[in-house]
Protein backbone atom coordinates (compact mmCIF):
# COMPACT_ATOMS: atom_id res chain seq x y z
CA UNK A 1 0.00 0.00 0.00
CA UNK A 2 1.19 3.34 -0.91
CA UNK A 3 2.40 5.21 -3.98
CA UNK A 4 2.56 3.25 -7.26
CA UNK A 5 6.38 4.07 -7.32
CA UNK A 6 7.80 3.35 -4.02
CA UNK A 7 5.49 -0.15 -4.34
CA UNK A 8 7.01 -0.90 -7.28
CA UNK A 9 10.58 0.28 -6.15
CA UNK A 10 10.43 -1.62 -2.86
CA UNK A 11 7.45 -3.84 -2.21
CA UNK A 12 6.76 -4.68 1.39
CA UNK A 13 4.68 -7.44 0.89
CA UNK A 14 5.59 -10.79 -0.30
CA UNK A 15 2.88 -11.20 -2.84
CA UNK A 16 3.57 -8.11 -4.51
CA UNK A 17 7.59 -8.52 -4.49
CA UNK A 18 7.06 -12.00 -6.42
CA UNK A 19 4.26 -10.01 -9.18
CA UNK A 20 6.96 -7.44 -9.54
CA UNK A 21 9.87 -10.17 -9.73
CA UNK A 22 7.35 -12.10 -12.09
CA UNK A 23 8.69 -10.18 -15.51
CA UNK A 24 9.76 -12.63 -18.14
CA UNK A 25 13.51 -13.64 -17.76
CA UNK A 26 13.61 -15.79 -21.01
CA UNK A 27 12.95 -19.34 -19.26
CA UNK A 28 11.53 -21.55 -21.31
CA UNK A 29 7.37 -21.78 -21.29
CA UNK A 30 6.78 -24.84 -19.12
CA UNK A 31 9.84 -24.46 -16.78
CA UNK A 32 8.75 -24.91 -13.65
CA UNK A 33 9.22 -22.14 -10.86
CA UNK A 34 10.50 -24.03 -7.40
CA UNK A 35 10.00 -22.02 -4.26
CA UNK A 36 13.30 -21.10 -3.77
CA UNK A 37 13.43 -19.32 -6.77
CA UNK A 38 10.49 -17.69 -6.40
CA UNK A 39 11.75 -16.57 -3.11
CA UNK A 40 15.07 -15.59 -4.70
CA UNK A 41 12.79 -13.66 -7.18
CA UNK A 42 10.56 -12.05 -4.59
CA UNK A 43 13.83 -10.79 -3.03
CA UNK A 44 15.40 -9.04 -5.78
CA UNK A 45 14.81 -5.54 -5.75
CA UNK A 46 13.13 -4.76 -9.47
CA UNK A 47 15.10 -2.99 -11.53
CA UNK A 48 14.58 -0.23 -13.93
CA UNK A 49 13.93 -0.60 -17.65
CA UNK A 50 16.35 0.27 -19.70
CA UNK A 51 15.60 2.22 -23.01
CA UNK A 52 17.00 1.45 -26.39
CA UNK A 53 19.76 3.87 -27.67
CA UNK A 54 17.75 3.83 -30.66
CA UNK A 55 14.72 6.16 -29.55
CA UNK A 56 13.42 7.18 -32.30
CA UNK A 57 9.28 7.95 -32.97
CA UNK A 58 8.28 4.93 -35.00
CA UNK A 59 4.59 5.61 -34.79
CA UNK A 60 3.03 9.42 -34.55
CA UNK A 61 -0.54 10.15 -34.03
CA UNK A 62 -1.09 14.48 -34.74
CA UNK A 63 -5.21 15.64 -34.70
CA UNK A 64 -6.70 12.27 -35.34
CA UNK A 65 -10.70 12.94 -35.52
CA UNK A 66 -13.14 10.41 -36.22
CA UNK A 67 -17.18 10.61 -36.51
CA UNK A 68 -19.35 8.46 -37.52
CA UNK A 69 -22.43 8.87 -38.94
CA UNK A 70 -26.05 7.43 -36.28
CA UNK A 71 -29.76 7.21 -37.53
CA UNK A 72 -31.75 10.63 -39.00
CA UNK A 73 -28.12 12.00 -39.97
CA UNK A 74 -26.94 12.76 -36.66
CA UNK A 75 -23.39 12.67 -35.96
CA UNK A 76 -21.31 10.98 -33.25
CA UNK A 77 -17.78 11.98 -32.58
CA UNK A 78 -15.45 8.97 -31.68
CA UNK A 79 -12.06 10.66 -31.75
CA UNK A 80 -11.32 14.01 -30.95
CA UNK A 81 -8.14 15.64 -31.90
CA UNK A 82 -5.80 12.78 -30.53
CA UNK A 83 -2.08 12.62 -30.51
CA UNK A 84 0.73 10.16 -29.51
CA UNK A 85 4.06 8.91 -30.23
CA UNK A 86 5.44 6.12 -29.98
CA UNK A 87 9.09 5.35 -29.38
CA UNK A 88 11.38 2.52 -30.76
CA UNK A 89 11.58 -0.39 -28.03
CA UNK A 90 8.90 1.35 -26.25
CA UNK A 91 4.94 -0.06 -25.34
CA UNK A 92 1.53 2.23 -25.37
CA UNK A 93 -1.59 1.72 -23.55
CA UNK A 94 -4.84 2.89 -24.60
CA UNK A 95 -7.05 3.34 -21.34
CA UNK A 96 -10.54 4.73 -20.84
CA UNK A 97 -14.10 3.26 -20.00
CA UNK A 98 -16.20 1.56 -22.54
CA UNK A 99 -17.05 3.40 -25.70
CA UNK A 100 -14.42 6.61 -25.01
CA UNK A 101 -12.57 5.69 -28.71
CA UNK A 102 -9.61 3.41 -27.57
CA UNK A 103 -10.17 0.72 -30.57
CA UNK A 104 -11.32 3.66 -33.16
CA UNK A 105 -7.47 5.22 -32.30
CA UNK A 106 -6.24 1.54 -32.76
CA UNK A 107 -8.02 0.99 -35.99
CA UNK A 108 -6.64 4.50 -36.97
CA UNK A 109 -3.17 3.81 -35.94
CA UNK A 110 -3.46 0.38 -37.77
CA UNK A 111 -4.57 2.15 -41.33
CA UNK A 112 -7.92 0.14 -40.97
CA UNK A 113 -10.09 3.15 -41.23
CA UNK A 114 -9.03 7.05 -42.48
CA UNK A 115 -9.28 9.55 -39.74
CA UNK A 116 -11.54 12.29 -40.90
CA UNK A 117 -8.44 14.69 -39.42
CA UNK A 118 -5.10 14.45 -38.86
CA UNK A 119 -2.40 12.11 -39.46
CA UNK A 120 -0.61 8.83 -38.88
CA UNK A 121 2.99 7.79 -39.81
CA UNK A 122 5.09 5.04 -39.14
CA UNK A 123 9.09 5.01 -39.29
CA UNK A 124 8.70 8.67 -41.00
CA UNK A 125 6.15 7.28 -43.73
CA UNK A 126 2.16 8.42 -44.10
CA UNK A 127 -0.38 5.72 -43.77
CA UNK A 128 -2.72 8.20 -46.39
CA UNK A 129 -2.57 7.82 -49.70
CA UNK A 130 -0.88 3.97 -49.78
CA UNK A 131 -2.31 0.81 -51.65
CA UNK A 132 -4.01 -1.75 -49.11
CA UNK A 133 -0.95 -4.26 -50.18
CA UNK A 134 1.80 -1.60 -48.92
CA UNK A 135 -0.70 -1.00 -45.12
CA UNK A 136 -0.90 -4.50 -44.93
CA UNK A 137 2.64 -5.30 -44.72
CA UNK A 138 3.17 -2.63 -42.47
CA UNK A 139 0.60 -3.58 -40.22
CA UNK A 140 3.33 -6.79 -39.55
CA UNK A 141 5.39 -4.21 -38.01
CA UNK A 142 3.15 -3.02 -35.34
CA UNK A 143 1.74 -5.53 -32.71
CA UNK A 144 -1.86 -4.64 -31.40
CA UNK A 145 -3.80 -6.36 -27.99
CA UNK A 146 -7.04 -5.69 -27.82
CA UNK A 147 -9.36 -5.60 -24.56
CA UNK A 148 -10.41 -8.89 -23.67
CA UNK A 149 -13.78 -8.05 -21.74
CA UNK A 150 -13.87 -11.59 -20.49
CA UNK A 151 -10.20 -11.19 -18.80
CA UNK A 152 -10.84 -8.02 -17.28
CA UNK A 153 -11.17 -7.38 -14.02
CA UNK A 154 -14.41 -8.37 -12.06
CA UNK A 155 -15.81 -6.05 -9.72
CA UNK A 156 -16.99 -9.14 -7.82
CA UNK A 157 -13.40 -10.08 -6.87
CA UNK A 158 -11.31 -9.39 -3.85
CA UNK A 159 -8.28 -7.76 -4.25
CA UNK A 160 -6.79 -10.46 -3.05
CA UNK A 161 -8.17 -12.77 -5.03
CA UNK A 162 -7.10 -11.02 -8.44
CA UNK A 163 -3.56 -11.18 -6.62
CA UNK A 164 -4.14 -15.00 -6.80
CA UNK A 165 -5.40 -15.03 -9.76
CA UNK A 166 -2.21 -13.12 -11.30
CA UNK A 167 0.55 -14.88 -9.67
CA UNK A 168 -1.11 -18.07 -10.50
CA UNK A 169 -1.38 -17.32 -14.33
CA UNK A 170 2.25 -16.34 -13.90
CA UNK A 171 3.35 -19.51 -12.32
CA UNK A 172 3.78 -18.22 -9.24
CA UNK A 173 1.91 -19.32 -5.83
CA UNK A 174 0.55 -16.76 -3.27
């Protein structure tokens, strides 16, 4: 309990040191975690992610507006003057409550729809104006998650248990 940073930086309780231990360290999928190591783990203070030398903006986002047209003509606007980068090496996360635009931006960033302003590039390069054949292969160069609505958290859970629920999926007992 306490600020998101000095959790993160030096987690008091057990459970949280091991889901803050629990990033990926390139053991094989399968490998099985013994206690020790997850102890080992849980006792290593987390250290800080280091960025690529290359930094570069691979993916910019400047004004994007989207509407959509609703029954009798009216107008809905999805996306409202949004902009982003995104850095080489780095990871963005769209958040906001249902219906506030987060997979309209992702099918905008993606080329899968035109924005009705603004602009998207990638490495440099407009997404405008390109055959399908061209967006396609670029889309290979930019991974998207969506929301799974059936993962997400339920408002019926303890804290606790989505604790559980976390270390377990990560191999890790609570």
């Amino acid at each position: 309990e306490g600020p998101t940073a000095d959790v993160l930086r030096a987690p008091a309780h057990r459970r949280t040191r091991a889901l803050v231990a629990a990033v990926p360290t390139g053991v094989p999928r399968g490998t099985a975690l013994s206690d020790a190591r997850i102890e080992a783990a849980a006792a290593t203070p987390a250290t800080a992610v280091v960025p690529p030398e290359d930094d570069r903006v691979v993916l910019r986002a400047t004004g994007l507006t989207r509407s959509y047209r609703g029954p009798a003509g009216s107008v809905r606007t999805a996306v409202d003057g949004v902009s982003l980068e995104v850095r080489r090496g780095r990871t963005l996360g769209l958040v906001g409550g249902s219906g506030s635009g987060k997979t309209t931006v992702a099918r905008l960033l993606l080329a899968l729809e035109e924005p009705d302003a603004g602009d998207v590039t990638l490495d440099g390069e407009p997404w405008s104006g390109i055959p399908e054949g061209e967006r396609r292969s670029r889309r290979a160069r930019v991974g998207a998650v969506y929301q799974d609505p059936l993962a997400s958290f339920d408002p019926r859970w303890s804290v606790d248990r989505i604790l559980q629920d976390a270390l377990a999926v990560a191999g890790l007992r609570g």
